[in-house]
Protein backbone atom coordinates (compact mmCIF):
# COMPACT_ATOMS: atom_id res chain seq x y z
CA UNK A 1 0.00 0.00 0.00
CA UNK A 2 3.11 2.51 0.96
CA UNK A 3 4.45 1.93 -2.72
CA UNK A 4 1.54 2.40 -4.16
CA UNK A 5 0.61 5.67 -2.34
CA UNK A 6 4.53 6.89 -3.22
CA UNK A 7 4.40 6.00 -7.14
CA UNK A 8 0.71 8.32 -7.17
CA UNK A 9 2.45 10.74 -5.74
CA UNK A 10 5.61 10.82 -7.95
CA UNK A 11 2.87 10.64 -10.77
CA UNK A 12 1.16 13.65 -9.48
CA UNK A 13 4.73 15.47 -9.39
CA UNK A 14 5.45 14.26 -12.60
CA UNK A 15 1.83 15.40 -14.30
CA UNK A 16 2.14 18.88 -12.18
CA UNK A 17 6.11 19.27 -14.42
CA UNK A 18 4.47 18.84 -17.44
CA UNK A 19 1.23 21.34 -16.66
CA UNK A 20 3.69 24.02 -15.57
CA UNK A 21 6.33 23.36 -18.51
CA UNK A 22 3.33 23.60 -20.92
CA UNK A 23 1.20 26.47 -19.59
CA UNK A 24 5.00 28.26 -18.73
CA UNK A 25 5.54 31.64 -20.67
CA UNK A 26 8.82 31.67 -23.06
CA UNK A 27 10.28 33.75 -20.63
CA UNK A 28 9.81 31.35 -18.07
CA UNK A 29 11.25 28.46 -20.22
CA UNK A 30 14.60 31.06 -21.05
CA UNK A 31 14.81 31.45 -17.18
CA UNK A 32 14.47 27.54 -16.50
CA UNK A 33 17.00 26.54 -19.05
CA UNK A 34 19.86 29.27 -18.33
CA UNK A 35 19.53 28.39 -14.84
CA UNK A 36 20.28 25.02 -15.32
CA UNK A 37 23.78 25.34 -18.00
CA UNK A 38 26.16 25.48 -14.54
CA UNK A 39 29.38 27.64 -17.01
CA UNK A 40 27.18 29.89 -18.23
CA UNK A 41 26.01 30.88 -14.21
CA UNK A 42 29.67 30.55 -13.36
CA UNK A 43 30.32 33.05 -15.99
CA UNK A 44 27.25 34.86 -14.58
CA UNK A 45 28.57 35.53 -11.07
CA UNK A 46 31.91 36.27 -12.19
CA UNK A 47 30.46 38.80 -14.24
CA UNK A 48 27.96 40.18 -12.19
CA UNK A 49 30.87 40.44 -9.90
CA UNK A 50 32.94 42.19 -11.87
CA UNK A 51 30.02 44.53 -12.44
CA UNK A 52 29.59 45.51 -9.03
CA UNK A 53 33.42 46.09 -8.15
CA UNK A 54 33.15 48.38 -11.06
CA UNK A 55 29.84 50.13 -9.86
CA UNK A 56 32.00 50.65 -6.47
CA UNK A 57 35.61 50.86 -7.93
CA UNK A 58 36.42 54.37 -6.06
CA UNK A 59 35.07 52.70 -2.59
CA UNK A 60 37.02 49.58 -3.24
CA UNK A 61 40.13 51.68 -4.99
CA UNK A 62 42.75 52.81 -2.15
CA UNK A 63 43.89 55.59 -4.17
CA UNK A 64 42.58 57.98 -7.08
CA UNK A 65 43.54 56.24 -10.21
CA UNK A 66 44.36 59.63 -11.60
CA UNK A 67 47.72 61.33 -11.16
CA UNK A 68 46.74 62.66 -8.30
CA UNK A 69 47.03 59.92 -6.45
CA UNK A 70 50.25 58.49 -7.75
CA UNK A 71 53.54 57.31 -5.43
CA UNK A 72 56.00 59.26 -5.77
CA UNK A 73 57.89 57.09 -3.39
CA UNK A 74 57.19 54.02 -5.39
CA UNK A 75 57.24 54.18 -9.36
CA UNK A 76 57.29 51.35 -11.19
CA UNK A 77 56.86 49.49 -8.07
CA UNK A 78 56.18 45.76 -7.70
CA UNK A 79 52.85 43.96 -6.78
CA UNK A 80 52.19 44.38 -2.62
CA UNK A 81 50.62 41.67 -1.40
CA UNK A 82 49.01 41.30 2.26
CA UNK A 83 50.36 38.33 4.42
CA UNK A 84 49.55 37.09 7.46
CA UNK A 85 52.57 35.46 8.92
CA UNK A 86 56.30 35.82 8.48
CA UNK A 87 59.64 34.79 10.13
CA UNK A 88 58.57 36.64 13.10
CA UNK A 89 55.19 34.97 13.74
CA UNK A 90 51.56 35.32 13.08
CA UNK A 91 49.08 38.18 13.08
CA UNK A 92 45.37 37.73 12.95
CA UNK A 93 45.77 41.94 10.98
CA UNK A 94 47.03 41.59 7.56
CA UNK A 95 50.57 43.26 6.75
CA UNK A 96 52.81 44.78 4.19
CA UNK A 97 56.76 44.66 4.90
CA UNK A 98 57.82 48.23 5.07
CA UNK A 99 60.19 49.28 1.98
CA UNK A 100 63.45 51.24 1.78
CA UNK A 101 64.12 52.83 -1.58
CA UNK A 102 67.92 52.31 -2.24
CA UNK A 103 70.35 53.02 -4.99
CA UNK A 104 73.79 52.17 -5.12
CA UNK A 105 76.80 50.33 -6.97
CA UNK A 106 75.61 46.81 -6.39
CA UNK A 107 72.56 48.22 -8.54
CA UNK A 108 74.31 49.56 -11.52
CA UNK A 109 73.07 52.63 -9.36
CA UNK A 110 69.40 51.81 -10.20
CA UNK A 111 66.69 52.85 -7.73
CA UNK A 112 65.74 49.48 -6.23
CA UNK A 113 63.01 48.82 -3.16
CA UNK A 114 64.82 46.73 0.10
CA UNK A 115 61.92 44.78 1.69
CA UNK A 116 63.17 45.64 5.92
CA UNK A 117 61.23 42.17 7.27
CA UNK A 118 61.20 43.51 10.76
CA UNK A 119 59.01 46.66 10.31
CA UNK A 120 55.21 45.73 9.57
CA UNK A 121 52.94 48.02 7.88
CA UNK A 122 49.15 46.76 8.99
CA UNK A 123 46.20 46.73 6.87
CA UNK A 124 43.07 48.61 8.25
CA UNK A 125 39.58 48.32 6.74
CA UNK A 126 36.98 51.24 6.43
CA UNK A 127 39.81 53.97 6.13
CA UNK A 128 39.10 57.86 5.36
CA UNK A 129 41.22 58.69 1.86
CA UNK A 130 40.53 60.56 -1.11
CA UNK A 131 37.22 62.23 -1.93
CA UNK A 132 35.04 60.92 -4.45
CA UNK A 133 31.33 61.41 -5.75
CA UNK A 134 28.71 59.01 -6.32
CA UNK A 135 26.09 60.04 -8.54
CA UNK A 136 28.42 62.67 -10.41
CA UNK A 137 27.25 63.34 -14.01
CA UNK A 138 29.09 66.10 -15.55
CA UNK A 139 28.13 66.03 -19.32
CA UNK A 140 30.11 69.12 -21.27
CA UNK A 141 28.96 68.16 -24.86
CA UNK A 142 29.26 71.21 -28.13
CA UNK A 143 26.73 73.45 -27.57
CA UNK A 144 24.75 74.60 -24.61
CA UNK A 145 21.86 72.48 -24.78
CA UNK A 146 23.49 68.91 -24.56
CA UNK A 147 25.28 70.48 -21.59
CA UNK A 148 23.87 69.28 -17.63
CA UNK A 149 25.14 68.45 -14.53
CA UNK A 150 23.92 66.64 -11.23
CA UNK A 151 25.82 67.55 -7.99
CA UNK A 152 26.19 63.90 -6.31
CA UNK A 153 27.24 62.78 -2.88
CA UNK A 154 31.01 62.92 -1.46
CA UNK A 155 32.21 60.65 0.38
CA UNK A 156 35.92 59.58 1.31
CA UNK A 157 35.66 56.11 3.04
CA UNK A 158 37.39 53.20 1.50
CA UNK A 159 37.35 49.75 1.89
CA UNK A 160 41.32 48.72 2.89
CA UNK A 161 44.46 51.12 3.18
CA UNK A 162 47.65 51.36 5.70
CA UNK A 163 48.73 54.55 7.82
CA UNK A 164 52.08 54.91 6.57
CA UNK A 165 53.37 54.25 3.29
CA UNK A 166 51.00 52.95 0.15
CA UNK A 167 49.59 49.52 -0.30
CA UNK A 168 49.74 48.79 -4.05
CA UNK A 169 48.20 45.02 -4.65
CA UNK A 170 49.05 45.13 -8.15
CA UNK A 171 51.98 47.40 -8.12
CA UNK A 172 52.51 50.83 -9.87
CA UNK A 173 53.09 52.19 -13.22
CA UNK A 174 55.84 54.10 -14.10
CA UNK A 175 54.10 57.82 -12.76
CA UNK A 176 53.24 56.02 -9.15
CA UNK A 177 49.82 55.43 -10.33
CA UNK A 178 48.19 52.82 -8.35
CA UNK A 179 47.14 49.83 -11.32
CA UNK A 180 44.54 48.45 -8.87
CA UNK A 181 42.75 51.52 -8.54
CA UNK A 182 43.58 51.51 -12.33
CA UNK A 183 42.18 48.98 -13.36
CA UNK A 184 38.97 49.11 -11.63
CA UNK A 185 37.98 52.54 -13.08
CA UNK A 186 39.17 51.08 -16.65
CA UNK A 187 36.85 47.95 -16.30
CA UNK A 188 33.81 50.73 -15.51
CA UNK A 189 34.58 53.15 -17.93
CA UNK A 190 34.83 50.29 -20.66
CA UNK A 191 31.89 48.93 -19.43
CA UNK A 192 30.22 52.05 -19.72
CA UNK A 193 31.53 53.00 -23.77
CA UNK A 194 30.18 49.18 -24.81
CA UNK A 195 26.81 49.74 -22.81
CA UNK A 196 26.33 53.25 -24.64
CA UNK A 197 27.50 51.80 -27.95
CA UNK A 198 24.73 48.71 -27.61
CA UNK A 199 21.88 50.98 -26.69
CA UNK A 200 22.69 53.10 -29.40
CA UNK A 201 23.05 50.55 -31.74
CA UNK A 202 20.23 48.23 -30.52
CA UNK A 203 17.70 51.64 -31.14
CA UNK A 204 19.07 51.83 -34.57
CA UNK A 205 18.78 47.77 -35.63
CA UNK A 206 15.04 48.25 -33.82
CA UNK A 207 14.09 51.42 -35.95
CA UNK A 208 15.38 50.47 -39.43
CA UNK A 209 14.96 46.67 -39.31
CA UNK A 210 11.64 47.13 -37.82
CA UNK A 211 10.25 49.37 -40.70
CA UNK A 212 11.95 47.64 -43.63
CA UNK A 213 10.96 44.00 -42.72
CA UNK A 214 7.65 45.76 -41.90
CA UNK A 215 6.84 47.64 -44.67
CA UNK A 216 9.15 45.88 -47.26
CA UNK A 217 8.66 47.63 -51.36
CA UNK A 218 10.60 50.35 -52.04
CA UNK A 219 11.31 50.83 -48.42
CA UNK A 220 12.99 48.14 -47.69
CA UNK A 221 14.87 48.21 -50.77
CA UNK A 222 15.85 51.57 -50.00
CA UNK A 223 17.15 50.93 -46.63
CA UNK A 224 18.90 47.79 -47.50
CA UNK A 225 21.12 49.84 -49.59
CA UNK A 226 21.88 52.23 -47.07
CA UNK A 227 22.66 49.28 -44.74
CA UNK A 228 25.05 47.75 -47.07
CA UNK A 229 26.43 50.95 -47.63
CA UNK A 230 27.15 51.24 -43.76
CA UNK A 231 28.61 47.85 -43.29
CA UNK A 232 31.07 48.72 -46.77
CA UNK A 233 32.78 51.15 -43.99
CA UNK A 234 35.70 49.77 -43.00
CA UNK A 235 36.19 50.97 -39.20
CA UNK A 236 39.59 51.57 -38.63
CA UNK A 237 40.37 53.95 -41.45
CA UNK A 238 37.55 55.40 -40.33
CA UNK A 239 38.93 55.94 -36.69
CA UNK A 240 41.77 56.99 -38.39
CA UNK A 241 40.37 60.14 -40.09
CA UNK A 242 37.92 60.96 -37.49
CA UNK A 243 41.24 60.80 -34.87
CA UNK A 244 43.28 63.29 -37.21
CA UNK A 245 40.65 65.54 -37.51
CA UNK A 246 39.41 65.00 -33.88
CA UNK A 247 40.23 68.16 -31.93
CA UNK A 248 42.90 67.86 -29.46
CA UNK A 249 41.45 70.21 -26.68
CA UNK A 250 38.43 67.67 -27.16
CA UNK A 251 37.41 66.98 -22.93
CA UNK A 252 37.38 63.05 -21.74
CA UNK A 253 33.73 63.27 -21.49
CA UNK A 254 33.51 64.71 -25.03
CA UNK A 255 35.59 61.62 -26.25
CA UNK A 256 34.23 59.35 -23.99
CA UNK A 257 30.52 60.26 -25.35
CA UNK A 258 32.34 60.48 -29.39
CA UNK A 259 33.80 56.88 -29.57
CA UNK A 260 30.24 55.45 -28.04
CA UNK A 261 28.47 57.10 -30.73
CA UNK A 262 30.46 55.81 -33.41
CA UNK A 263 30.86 52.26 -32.22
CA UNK A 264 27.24 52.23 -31.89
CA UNK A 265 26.57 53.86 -35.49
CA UNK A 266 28.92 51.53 -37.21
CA UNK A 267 27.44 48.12 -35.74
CA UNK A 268 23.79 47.96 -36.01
CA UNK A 269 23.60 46.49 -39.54
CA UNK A 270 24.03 43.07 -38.63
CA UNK A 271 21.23 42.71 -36.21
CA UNK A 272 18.65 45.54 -38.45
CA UNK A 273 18.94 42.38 -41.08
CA UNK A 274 17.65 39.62 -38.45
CA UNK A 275 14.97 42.25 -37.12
CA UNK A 276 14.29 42.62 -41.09
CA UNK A 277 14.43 38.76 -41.71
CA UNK A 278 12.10 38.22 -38.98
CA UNK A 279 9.35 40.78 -39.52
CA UNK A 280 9.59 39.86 -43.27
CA UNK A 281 8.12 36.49 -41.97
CA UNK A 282 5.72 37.06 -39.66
CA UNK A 283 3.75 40.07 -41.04
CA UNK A 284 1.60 37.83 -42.81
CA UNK A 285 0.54 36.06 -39.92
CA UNK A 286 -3.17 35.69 -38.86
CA UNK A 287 -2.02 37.66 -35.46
CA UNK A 288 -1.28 40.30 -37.73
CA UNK A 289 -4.18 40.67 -40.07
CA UNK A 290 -6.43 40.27 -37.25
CA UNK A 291 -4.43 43.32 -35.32
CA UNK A 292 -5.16 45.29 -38.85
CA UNK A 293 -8.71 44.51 -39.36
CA UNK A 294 -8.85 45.97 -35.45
CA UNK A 295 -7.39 49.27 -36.68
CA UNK A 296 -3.93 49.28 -35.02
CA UNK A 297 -1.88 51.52 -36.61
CA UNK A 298 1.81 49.94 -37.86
CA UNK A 299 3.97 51.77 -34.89
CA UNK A 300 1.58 49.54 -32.55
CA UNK A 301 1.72 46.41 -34.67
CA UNK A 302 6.02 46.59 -34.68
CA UNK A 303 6.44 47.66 -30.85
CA UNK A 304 3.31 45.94 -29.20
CA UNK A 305 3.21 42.06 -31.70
CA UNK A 306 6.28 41.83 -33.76
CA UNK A 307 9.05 42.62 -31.68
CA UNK A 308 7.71 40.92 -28.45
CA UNK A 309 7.76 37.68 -30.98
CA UNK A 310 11.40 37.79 -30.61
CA UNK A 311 12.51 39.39 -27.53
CA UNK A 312 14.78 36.39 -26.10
CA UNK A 313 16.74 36.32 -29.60
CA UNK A 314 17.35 40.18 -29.23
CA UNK A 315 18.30 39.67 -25.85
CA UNK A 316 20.85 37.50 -26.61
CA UNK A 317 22.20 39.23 -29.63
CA UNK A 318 22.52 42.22 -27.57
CA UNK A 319 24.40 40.30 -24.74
CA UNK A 320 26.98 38.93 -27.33
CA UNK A 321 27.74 41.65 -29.02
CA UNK A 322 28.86 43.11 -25.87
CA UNK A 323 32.03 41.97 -25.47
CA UNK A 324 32.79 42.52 -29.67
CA UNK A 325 31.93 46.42 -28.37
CA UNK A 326 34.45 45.74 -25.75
CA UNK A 327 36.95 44.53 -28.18
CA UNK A 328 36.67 47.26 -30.48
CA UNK A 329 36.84 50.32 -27.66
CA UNK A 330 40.37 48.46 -26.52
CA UNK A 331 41.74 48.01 -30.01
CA UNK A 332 40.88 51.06 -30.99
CA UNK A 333 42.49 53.06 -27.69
CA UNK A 334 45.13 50.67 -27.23
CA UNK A 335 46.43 51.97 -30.82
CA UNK A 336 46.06 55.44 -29.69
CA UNK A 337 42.41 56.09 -32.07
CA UNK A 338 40.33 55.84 -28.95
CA UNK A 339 40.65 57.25 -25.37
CA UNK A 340 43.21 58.55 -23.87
CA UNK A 341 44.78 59.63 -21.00
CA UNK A 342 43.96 60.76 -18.06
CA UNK A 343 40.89 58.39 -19.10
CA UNK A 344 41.27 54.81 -17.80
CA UNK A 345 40.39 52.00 -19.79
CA UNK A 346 41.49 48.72 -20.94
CA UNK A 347 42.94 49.69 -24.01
CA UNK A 348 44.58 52.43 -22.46
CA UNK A 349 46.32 50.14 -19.72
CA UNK A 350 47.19 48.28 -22.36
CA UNK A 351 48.97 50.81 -24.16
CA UNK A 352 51.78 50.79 -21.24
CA UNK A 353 52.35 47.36 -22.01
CA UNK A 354 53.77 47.69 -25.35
CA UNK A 355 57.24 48.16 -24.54
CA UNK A 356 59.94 45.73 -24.42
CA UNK A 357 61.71 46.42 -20.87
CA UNK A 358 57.88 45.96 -19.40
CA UNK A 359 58.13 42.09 -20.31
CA UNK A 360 61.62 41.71 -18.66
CA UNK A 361 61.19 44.20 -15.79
CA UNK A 362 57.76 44.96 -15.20
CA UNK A 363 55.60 41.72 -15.92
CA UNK A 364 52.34 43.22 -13.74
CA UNK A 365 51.55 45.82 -16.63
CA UNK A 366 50.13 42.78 -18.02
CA UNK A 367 47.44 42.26 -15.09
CA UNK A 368 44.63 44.46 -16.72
CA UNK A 369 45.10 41.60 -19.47
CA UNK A 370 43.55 39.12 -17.36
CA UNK A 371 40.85 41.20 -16.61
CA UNK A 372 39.71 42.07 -19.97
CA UNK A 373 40.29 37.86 -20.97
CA UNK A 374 38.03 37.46 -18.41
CA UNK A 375 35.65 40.27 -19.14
CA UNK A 376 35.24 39.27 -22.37
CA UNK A 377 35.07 35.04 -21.90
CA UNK A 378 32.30 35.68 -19.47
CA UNK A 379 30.21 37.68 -21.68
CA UNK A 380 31.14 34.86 -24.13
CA UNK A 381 29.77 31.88 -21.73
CA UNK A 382 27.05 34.45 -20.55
CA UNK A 383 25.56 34.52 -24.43
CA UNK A 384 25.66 31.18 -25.12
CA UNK A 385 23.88 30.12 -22.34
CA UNK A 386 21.01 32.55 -23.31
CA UNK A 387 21.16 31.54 -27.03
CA UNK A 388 20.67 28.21 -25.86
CA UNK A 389 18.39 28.76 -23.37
CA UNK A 390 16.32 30.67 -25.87
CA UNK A 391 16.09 27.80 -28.97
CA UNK A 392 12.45 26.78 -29.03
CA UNK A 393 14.19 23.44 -30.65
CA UNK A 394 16.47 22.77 -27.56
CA UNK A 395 14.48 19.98 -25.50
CA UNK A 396 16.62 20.47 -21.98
């Protein structure tokens, strides 16, 4: 009688799966499947993790990744790394070995750092520094109306820091700079050029792919050709004459908001054509005709029935072009066409790497590297985990 009660019930379970899989929403389904690929929610968190240390890189930084918070004490300065215990015992604080700067004929008269093992330099957490705002938007665009700015809050609290000397976890550059601070600020402010260059290009694939596939005639004939005519472009030559006649008293913001613009105006082609190919194919749906015969006018038809049809797929296109965004704002900056300094970003760390006595001397130049390899595979794993999640065809 027990095993008869328990194989009804695992019937029941099994009957109450298949109701909810069935009467689930495609959104659901997307949910359900991501959820359940474990690299692409490893690659999740790591991102999402990533994410937040940006949101909160000048709390988390120890120093202002500018120049004004450079070492003059330690240029060029190797990685500092906390430790617990040393030849003189254990501490339950984390601490840095205090340096000496010394020079001399042993050196070749080199300035070289002397690590003096009996003085310890403690790590405290929740430390007053530099100021910084959150919720600072200073936009100084051409022209007057563009222009606007919101006074945010200042704060100067930091997560770690030490009372005398610097703590520099992945070393300095060759002004002092601190590269952890760095490096932080450069994974926001790329962050922030391939977010502005999506949007910008995702409204653009939405407007022109929607009314071509739409419409289709002369329409879409005509905007096909100017499609093909923007993907003809080639975008570094392009870069290239917009950077010589770029001028030079141009601000950061000014550049910051010019190379979004055109990464975003140069890369919307690709998914206008599967918004075309899409619409081309179900505008002579019954959905459709019905939705005419009601008297909805075409803006409603394309925003409110077509689009919707095919949300997951543009989710997914948008979340893998992301990191081909990325890749473009660091190629294009780490060959001098992009930003520059004082503006952190990837390709602008990577720009101090391109010497020969930094792969000898210097090997931690090479740090913000790692980042952007794993920026970039995560937003990888990240969209294929969606894509797969989202194929109507896929049966787990």
């Amino acid at each position: 009688m027990i095993q008869g009660l328990e194989k009804e019930f695992w019937v029941e379970v099994s009957s109450a799966k298949k109701e909810a899989y069935y009467t689930a929403t495609q959104m659901q389904l997307v949910r359900t499947r991501f959820f359940g690929n474990r690299s692409a929610m490893i690659a999740g968190s790591i991102l999402l993790f990533m994410i937040i240390c940006s949101l909160f890189s000048d709390f988390l930084s120890p120093y202002d990744p500018t120049i004004n918070g450079r070492d003059k004490e330690y240029e060029n300065g190797a990685p500092q790394i906390p430790m617990f215990w040393d030849e003189n015992g254990f501490s339950a604080r984390p601490f840095l070995h205090t340096l000496e700067k010394y020079r001399g004929a042993d050196t070749n008269f080199r300035w070289v750092y002397k690590v003096d093992t009996e003085k310890r330099r403690y790590v405290y957490f929740f430390v007053e520094g530099w100021e910084y705002k959150v919720f600072d938007f200073n936009i100084n665009l051409p022209g007057k109306i563009l222009d606007f700015k919101i006074p945010g809050f200042t704060f100067n609290t930091h997560l770690f820091g030490v009372e005398e000397g610097g703590i520099h976890i992945f070393g300095t550059d060759k002004a002092g700079k601190d590269l952890f601070s760095r490096t932080l600020s450069a994974i926001y402010i790329s962050l922030a050029v391939g977010t502005l260059g999506v949007f910008i290009s995702f409204v653009l694939s939405l407007i022109i792919g929607g009314i071509s596939g739409y419409y289709g005639g002369w329409i879409d004939s005509v905007l096909q050709m100017f499609t093909d005519a923007i993907r003809t472009v080639p975008p570094i030559p392009l870069f290239m004459c917009l950077a010589a006649f770029a001028p030079l008293e141009w601000s950061s913001e000014l550049r910051f908001f010019f190379i979004s613009c055109l990464l975003g105006l140069i890369s919307w082609p690709t998914l206008a054509r599967r918004v075309r190919t899409h619409l081309l194919s179900e505008r002579s749906q019954e959905y459709i005709l019905a939705a005419k015969l009601c008297g909805a006018s075409s803006t409603h038809i394309i925003v409110r029935h077509l689009l919707p049809s095919f949300t997951s797929y543009i989710i997914v296109d948008l979340v893998i072009s992301f990191p081909y965004m990325l890749l473009s704002e660091t190629a294009l900056s780490f060959i001098g066409l992009g930003l520059r300094e004082p503006v952190n970003s990837l390709g602008v760390l990577l720009q101090n790497a391109t010497k020969a006595d930094v792969l000898l001397n210097y090997q931690w130049y090479f740090i913000p590297v790692f980042f952007l390899v794993v920026l970039i595979l995560t937003f990888v794993y990240v969209g294929d985990g969606l894509r797969d999640a989202a194929d109507p065809h896929k049966v787990k």
